[in-house]
PDB file of N, CA and C in Angstrom:
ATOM      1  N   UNK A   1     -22.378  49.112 -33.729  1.00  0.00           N
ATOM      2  CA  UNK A   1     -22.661  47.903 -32.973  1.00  0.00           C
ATOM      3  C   UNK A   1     -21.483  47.612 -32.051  1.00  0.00           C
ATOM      4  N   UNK A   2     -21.492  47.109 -30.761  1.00  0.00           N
ATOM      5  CA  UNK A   2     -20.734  46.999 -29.870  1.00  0.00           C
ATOM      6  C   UNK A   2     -20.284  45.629 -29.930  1.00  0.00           C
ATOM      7  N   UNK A   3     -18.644  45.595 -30.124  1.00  0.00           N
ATOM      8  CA  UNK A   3     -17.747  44.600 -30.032  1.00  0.00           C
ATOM      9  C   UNK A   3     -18.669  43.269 -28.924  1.00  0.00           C
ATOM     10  N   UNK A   4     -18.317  42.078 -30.167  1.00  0.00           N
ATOM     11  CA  UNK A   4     -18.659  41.142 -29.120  1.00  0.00           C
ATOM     12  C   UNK A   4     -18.022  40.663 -27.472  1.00  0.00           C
ATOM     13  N   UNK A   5     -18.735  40.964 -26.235  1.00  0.00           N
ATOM     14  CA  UNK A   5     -18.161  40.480 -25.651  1.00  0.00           C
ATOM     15  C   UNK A   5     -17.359  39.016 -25.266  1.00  0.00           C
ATOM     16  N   UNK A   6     -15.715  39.424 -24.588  1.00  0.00           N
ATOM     17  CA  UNK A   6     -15.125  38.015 -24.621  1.00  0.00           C
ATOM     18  C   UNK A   6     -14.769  38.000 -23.119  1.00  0.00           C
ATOM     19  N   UNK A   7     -14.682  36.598 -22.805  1.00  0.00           N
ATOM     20  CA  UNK A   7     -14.161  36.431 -21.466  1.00  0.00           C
ATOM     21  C   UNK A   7     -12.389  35.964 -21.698  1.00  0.00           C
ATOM     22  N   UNK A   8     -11.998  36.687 -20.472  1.00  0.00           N
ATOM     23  CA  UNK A   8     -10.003  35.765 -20.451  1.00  0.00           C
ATOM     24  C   UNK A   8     -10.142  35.480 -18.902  1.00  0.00           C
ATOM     25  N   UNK A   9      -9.858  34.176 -18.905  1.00  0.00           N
ATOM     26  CA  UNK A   9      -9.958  33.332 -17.732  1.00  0.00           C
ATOM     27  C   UNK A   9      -8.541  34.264 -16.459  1.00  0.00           C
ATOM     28  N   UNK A  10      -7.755  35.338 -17.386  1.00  0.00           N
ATOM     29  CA  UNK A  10      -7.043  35.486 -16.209  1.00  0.00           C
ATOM     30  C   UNK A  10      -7.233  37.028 -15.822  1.00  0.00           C
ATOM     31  N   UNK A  11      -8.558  37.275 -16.459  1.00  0.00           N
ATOM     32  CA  UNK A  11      -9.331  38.585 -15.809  1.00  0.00           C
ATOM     33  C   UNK A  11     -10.069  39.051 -15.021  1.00  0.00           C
ATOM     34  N   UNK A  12      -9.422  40.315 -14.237  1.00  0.00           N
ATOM     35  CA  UNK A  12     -10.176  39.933 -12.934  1.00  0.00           C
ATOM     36  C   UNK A  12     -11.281  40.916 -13.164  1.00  0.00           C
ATOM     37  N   UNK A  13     -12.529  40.890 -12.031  1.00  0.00           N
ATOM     38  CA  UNK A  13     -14.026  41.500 -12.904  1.00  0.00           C
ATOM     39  C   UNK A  13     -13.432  43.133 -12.747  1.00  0.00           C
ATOM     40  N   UNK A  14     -12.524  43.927 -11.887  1.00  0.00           N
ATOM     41  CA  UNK A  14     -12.329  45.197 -12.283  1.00  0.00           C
ATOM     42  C   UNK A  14     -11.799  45.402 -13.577  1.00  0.00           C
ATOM     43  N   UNK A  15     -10.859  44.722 -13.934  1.00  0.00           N
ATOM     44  CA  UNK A  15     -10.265  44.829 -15.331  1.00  0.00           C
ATOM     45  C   UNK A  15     -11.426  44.798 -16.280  1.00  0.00           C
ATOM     46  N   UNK A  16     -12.590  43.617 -16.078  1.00  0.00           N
ATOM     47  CA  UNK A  16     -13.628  43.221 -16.952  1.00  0.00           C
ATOM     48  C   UNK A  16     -14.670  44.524 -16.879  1.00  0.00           C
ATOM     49  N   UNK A  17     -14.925  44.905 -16.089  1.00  0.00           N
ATOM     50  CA  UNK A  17     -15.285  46.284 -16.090  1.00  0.00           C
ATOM     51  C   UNK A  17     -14.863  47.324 -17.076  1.00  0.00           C
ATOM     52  N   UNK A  18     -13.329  47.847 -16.723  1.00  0.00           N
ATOM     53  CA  UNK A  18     -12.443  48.618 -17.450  1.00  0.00           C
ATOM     54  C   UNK A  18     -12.680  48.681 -18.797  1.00  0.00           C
ATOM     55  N   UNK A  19     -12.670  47.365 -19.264  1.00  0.00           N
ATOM     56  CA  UNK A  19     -12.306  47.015 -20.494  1.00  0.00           C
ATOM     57  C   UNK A  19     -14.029  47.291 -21.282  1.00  0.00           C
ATOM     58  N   UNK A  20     -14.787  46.693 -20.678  1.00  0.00           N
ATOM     59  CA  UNK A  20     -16.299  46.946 -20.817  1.00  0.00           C
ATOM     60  C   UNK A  20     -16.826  48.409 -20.884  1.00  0.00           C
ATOM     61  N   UNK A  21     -16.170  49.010 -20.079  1.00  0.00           N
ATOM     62  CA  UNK A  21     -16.302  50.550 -20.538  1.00  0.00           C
ATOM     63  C   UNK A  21     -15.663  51.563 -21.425  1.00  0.00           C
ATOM     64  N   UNK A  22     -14.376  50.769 -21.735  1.00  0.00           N
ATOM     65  CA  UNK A  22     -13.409  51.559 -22.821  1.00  0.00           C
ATOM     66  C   UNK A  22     -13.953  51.030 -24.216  1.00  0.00           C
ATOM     67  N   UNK A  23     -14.983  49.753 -23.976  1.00  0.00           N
ATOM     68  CA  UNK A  23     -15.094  48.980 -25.508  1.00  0.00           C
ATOM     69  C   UNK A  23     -16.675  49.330 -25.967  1.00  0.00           C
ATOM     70  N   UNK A  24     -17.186  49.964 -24.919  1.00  0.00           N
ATOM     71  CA  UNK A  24     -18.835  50.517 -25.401  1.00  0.00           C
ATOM     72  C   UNK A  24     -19.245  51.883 -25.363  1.00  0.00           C
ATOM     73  N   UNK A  25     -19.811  52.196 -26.096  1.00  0.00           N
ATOM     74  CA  UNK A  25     -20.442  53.425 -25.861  1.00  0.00           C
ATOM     75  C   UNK A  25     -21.117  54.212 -24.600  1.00  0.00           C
ATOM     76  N   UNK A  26     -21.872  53.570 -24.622  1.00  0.00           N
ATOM     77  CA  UNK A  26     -22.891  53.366 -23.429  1.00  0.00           C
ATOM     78  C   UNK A  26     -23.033  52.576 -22.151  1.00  0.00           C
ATOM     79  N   UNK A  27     -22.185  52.909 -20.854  1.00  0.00           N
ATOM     80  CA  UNK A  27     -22.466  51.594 -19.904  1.00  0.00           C
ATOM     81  C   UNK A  27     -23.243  51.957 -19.050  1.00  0.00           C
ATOM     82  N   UNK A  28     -24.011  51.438 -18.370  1.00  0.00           N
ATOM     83  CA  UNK A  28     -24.828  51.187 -17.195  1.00  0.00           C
ATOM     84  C   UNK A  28     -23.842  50.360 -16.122  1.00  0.00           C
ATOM     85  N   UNK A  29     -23.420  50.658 -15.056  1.00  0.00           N
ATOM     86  CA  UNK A  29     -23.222  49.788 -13.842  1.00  0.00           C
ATOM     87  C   UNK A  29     -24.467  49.388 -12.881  1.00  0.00           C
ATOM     88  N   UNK A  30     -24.896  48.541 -12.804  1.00  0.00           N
ATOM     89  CA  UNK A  30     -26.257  48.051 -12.280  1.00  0.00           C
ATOM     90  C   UNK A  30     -26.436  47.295 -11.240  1.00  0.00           C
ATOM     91  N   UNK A  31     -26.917  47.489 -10.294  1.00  0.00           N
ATOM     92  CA  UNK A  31     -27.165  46.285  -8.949  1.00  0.00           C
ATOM     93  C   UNK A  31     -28.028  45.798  -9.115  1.00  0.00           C
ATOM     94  N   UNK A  32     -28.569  43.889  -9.532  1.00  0.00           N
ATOM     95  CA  UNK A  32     -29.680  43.584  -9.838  1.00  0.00           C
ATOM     96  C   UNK A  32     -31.145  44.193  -8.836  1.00  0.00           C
ATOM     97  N   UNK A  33     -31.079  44.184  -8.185  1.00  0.00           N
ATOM     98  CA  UNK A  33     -31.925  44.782  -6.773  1.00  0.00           C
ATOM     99  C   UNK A  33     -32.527  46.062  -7.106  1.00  0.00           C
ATOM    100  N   UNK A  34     -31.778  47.115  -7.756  1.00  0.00           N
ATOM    101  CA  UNK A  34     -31.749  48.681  -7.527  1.00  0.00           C
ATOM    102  C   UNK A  34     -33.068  49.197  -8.709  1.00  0.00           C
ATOM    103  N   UNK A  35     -33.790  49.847  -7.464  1.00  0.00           N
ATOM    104  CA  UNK A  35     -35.069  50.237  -8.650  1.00  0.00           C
ATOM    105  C   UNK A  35     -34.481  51.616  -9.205  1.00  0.00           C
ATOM    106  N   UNK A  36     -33.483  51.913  -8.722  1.00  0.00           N
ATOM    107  CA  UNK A  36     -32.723  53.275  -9.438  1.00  0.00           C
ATOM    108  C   UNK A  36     -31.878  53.143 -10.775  1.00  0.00           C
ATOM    109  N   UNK A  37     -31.592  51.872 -10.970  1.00  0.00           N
ATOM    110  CA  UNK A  37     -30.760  51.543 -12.041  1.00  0.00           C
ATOM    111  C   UNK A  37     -32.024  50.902 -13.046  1.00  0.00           C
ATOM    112  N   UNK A  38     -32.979  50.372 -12.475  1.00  0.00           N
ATOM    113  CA  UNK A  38     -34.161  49.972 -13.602  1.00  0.00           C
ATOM    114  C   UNK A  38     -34.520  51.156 -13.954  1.00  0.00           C
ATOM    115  N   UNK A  39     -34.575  52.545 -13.518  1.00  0.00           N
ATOM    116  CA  UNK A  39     -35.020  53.715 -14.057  1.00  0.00           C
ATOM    117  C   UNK A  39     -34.005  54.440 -15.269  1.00  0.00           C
ATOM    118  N   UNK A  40     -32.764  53.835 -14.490  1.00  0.00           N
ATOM    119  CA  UNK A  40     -31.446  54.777 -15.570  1.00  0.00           C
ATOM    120  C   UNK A  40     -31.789  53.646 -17.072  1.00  0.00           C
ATOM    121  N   UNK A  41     -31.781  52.393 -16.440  1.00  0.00           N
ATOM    122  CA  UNK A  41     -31.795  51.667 -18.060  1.00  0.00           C
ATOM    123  C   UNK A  41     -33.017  51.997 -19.030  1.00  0.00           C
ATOM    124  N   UNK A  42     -34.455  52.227 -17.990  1.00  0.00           N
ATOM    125  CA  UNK A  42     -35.506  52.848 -18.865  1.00  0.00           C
ATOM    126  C   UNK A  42     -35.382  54.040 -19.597  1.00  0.00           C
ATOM    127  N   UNK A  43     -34.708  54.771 -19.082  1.00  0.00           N
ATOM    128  CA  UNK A  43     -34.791  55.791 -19.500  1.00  0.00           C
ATOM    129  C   UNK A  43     -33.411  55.887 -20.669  1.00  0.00           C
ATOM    130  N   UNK A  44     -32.725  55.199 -20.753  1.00  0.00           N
ATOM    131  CA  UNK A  44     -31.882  55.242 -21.962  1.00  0.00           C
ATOM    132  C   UNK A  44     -32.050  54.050 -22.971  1.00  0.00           C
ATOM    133  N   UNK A  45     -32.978  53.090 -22.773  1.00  0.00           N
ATOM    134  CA  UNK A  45     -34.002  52.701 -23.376  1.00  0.00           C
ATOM    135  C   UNK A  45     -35.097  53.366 -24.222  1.00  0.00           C
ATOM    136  N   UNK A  46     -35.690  54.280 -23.272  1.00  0.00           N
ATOM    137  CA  UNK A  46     -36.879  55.201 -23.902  1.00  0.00           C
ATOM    138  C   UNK A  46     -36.318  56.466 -25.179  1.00  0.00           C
ATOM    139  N   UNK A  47     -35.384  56.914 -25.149  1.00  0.00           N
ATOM    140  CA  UNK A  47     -34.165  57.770 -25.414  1.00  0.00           C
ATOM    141  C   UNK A  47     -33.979  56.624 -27.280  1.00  0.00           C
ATOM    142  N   UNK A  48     -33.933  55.967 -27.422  1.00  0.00           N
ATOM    143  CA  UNK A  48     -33.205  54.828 -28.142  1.00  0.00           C
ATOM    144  C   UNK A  48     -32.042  54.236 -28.414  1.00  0.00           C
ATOM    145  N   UNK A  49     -31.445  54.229 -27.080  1.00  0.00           N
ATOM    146  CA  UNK A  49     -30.091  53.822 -26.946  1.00  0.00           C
ATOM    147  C   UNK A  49     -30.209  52.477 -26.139  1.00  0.00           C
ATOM    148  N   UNK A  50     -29.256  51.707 -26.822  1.00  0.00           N
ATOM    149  CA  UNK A  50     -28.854  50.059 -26.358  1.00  0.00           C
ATOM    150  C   UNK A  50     -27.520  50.574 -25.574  1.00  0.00           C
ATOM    151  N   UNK A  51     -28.020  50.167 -24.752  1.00  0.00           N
ATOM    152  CA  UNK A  51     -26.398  50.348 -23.211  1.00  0.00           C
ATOM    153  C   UNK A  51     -26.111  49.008 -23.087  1.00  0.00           C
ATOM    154  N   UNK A  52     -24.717  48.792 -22.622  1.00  0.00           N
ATOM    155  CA  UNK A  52     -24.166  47.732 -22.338  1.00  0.00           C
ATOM    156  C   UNK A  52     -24.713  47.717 -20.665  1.00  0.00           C
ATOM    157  N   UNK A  53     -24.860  47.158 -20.243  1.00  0.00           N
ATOM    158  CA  UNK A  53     -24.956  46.762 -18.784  1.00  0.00           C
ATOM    159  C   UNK A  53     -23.937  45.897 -17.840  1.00  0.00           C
ATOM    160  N   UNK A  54     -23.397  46.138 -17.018  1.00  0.00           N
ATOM    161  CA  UNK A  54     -22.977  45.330 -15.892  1.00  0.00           C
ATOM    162  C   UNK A  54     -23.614  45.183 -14.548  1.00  0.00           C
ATOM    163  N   UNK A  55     -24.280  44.023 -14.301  1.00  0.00           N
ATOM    164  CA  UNK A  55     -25.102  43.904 -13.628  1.00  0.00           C
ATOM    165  C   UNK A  55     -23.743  43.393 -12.446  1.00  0.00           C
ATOM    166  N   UNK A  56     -23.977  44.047 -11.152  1.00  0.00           N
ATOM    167  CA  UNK A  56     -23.036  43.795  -9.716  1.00  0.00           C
ATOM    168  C   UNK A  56     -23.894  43.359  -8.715  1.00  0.00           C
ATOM    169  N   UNK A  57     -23.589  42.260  -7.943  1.00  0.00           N
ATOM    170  CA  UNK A  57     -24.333  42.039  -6.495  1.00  0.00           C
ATOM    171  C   UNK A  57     -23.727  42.742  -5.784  1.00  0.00           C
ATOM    172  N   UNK A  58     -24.201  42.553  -5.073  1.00  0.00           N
ATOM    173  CA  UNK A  58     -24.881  44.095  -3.481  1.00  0.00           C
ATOM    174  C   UNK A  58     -22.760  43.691  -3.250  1.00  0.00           C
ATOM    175  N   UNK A  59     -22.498  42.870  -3.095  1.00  0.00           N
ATOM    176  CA  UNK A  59     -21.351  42.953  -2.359  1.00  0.00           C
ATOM    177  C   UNK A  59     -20.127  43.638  -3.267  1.00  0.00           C
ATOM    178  N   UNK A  60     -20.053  43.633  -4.876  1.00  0.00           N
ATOM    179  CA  UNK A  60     -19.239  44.033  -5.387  1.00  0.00           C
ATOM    180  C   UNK A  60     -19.565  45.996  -5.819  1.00  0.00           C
ATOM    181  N   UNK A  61     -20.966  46.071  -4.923  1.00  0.00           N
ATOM    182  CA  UNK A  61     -21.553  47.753  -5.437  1.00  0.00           C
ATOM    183  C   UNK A  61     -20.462  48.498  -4.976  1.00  0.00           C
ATOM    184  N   UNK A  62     -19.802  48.595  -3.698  1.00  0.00           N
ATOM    185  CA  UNK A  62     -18.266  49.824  -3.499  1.00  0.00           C
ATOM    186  C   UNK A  62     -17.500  49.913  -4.546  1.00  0.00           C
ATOM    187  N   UNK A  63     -17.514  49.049  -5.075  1.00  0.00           N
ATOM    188  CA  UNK A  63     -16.167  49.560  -5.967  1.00  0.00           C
ATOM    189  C   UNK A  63     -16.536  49.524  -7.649  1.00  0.00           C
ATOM    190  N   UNK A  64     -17.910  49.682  -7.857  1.00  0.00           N
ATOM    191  CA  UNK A  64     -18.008  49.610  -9.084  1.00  0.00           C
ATOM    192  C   UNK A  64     -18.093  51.245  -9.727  1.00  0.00           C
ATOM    193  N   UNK A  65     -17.813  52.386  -8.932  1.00  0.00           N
ATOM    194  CA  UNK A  65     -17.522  53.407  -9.800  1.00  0.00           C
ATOM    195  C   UNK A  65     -16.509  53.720  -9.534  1.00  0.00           C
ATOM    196  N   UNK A  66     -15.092  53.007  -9.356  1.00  0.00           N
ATOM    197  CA  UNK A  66     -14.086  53.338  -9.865  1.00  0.00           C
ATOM    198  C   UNK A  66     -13.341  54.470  -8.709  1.00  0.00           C
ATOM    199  N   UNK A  67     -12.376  55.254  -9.297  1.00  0.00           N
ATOM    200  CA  UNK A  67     -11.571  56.125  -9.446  1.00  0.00           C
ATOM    201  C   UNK A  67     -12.619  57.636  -9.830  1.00  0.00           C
ATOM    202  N   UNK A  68     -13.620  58.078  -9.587  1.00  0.00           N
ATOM    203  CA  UNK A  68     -14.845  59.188 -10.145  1.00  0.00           C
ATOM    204  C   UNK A  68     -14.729  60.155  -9.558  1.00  0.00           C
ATOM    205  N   UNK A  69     -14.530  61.261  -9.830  1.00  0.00           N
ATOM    206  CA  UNK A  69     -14.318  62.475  -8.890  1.00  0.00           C
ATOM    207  C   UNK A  69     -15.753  62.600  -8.278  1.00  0.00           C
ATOM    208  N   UNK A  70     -15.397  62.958  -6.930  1.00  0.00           N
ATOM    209  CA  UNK A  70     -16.669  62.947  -5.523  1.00  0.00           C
ATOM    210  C   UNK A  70     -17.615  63.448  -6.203  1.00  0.00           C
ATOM    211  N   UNK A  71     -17.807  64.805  -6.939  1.00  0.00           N
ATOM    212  CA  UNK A  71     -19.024  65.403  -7.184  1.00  0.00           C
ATOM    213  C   UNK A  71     -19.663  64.530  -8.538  1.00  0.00           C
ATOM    214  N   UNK A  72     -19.291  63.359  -8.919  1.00  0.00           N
ATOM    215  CA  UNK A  72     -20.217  62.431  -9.879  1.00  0.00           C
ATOM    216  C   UNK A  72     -20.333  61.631  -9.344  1.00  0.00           C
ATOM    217  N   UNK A  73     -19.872  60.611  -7.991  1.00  0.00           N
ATOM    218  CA  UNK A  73     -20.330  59.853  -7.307  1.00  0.00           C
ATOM    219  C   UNK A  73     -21.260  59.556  -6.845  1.00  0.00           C
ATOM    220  N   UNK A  74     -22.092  58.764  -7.838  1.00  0.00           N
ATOM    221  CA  UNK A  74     -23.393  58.438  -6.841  1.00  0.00           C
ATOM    222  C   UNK A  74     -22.796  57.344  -5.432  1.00  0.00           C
ATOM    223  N   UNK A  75     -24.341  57.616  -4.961  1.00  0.00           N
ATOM    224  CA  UNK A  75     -24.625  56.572  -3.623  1.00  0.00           C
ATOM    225  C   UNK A  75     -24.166  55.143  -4.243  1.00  0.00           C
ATOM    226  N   UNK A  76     -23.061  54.469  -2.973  1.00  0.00           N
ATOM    227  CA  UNK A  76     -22.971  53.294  -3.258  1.00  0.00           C
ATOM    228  C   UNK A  76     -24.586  52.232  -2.901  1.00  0.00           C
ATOM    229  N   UNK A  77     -24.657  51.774  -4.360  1.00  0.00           N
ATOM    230  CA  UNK A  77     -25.821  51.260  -4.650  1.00  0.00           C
ATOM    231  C   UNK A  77     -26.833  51.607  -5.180  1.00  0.00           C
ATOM    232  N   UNK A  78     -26.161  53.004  -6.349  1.00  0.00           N
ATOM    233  CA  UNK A  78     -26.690  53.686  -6.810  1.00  0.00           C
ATOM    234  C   UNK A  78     -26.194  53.214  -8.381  1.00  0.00           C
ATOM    235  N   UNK A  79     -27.074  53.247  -9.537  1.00  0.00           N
ATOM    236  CA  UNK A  79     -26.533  53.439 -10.814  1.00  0.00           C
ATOM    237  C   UNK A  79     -25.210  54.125 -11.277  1.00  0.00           C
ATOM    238  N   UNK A  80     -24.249  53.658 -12.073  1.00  0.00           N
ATOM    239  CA  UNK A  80     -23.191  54.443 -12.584  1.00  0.00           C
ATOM    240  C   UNK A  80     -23.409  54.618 -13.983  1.00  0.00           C
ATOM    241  N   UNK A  81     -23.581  55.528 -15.061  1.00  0.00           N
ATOM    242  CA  UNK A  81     -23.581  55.460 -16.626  1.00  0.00           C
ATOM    243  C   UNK A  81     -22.110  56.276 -16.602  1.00  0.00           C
ATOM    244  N   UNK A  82     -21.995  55.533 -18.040  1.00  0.00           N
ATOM    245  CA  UNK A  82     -20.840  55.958 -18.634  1.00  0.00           C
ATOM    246  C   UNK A  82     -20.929  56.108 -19.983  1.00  0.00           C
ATOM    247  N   UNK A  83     -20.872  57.795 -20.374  1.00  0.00           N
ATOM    248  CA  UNK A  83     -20.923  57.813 -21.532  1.00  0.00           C
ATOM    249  C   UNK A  83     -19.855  58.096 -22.397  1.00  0.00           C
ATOM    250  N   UNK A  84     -19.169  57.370 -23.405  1.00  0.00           N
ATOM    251  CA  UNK A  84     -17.842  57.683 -23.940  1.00  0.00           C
ATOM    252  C   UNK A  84     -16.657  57.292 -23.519  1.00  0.00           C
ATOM    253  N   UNK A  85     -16.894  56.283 -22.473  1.00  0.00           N
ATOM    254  CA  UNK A  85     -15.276  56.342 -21.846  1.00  0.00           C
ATOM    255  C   UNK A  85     -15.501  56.915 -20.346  1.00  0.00           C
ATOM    256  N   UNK A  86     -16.841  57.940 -20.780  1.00  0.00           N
ATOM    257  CA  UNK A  86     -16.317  59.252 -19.653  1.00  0.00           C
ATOM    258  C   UNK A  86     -17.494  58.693 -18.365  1.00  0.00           C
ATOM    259  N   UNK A  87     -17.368  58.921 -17.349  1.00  0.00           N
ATOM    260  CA  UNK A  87     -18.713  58.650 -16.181  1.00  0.00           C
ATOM    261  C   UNK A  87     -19.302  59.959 -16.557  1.00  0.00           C
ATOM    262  N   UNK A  88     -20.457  59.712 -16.091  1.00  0.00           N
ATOM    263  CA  UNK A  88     -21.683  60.353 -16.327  1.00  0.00           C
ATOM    264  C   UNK A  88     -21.441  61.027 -14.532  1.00  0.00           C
ATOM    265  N   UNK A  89     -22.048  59.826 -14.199  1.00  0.00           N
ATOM    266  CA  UNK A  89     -22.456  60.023 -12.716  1.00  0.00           C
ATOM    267  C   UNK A  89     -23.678  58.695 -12.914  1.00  0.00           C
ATOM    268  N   UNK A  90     -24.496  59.268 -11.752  1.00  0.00           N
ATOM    269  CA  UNK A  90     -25.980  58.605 -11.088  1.00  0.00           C
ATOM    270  C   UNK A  90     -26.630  59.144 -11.749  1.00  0.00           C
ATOM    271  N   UNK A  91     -28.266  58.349 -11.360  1.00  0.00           N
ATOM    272  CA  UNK A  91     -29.301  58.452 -11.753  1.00  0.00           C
ATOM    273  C   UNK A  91     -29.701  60.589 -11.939  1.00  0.00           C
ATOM    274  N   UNK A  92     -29.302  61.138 -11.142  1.00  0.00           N
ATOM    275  CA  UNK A  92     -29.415  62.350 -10.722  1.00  0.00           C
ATOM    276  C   UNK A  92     -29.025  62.928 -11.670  1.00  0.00           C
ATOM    277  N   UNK A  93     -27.400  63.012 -12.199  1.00  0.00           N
ATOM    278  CA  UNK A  93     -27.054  63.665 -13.257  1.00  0.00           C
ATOM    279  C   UNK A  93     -27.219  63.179 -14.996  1.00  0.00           C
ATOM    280  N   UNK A  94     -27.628  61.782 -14.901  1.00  0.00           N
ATOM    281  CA  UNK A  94     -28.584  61.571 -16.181  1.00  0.00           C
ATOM    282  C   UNK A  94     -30.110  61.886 -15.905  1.00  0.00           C
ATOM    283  N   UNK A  95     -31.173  62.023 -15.279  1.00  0.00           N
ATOM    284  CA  UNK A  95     -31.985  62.581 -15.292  1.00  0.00           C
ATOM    285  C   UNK A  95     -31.645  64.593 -15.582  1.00  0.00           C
ATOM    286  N   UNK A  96     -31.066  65.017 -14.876  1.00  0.00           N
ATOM    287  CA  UNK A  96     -30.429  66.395 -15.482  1.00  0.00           C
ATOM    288  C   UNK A  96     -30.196  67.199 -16.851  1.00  0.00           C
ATOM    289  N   UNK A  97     -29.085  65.754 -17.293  1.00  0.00           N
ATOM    290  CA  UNK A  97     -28.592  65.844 -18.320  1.00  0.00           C
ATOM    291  C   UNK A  97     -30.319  65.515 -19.466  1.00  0.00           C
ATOM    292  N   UNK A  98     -31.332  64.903 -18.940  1.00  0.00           N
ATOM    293  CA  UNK A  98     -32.128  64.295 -19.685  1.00  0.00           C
ATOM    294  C   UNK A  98     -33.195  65.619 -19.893  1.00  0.00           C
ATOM    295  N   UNK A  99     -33.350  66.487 -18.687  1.00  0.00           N
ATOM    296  CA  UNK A  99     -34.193  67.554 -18.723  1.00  0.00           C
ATOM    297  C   UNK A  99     -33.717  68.670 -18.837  1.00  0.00           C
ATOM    298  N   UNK A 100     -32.623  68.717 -19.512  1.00  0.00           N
ATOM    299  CA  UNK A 100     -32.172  70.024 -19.722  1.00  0.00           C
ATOM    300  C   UNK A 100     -31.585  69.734 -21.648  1.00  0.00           C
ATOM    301  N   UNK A 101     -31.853  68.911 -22.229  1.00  0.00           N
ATOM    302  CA  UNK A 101     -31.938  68.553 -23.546  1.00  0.00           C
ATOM    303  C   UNK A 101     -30.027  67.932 -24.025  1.00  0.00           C
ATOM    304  N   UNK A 102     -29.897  68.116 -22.695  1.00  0.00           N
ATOM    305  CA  UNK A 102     -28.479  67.475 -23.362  1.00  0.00           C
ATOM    306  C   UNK A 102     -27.618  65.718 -23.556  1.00  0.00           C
ATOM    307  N   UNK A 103     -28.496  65.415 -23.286  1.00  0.00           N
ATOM    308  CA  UNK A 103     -28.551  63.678 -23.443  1.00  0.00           C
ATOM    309  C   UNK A 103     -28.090  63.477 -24.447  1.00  0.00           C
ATOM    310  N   UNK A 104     -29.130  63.800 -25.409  1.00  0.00           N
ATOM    311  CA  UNK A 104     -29.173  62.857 -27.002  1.00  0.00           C
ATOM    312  C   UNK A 104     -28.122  63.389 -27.823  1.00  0.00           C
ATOM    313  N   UNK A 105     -28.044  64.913 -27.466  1.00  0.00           N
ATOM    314  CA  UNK A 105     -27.167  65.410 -28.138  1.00  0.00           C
ATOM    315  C   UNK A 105     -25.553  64.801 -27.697  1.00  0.00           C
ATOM    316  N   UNK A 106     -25.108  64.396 -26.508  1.00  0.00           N
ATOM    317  CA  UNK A 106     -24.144  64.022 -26.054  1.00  0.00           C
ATOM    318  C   UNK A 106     -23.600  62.264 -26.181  1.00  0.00           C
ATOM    319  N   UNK A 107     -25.194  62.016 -26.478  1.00  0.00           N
ATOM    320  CA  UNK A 107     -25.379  60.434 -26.936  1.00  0.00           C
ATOM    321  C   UNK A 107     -24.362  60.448 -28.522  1.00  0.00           C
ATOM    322  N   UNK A 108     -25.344  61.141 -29.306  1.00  0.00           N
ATOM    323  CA  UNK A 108     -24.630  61.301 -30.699  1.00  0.00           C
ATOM    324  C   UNK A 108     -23.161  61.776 -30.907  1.00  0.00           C
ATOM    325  N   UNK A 109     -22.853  63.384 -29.992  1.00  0.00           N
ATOM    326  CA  UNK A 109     -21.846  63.080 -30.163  1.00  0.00           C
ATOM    327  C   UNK A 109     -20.198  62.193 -29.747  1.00  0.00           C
ATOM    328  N   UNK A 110     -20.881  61.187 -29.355  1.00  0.00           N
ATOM    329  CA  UNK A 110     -19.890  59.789 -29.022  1.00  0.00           C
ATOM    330  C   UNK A 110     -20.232  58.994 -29.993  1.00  0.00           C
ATOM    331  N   UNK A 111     -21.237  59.015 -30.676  1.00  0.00           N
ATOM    332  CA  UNK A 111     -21.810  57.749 -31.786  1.00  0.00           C
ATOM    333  C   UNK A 111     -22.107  56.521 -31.526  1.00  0.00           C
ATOM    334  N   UNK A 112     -22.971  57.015 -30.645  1.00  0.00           N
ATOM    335  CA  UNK A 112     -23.509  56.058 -29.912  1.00  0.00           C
ATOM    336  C   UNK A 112     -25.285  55.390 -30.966  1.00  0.00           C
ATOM    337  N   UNK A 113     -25.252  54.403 -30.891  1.00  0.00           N
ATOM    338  CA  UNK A 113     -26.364  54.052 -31.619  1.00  0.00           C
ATOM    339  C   UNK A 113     -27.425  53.868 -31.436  1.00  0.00           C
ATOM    340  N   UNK A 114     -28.392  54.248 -32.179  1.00  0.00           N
ATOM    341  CA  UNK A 114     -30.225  54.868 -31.675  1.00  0.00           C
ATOM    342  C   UNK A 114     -31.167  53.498 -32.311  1.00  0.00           C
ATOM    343  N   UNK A 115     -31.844  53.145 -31.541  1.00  0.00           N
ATOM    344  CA  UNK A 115     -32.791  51.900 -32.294  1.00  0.00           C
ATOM    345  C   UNK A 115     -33.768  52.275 -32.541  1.00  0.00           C
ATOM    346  N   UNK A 116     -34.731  51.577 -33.833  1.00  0.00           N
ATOM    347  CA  UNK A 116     -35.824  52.481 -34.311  1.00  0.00           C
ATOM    348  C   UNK A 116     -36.901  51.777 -33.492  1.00  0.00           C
TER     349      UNK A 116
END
């Protein structure tokens, strides 16, 4: 089960990010808008995994994947998952990772938790 989230009034939302991804298993970076990120959450939904989510407006989407080496960079305004600490990438390389059977297996081994 994933640490309750806390707020510190002298945190700024990249740090709140940071910290949100070093403290969950599973993150989603999300633009409320993006029918590409309603697909990444379905689909690690469908999977039986509870992801943490950070939902970003359109104006904070540049900078919500970080520091990511170019070839996992999705499109700004594109979904970011993070599995382990580690970026995934976009919608592209979790669909990949989803049809080539290595998801669940990569889910588990982070210990990440499955809902019945």
């Amino acid at each position: 089960m994933a640490p309750a989230l806390t707020i510190d009034d002298g945190e700024t939302p990249e740090k709140m990010r940071e910290r949100m991804i070093t403290e969950n298993l599973v993150v989603v970076v999300s633009l409320r808008s993006c029918c590409m990120c309603h697909a990444m959450k379905t689909l690690l939904s469908t999977v039986g995994v509870k992801a943490a989510v950070i939902e970003l407006e359109e104006t904070e989407a540049s900078s919500a994947g970080g520091n990511m080496p170019s070839e996992k960079a999705p499109a700004v305004g594109s979904p970011v998952l993070f599995i382990g600490g580690e970026v995934v990438g976009g919608i592209e390389r979790l669909m990949a990772m989803h049809l080539s059977g290595r998801l669940v297996p990569r889910l588990q081994e982070v210990g990440a938790s499955f809902e019945k």
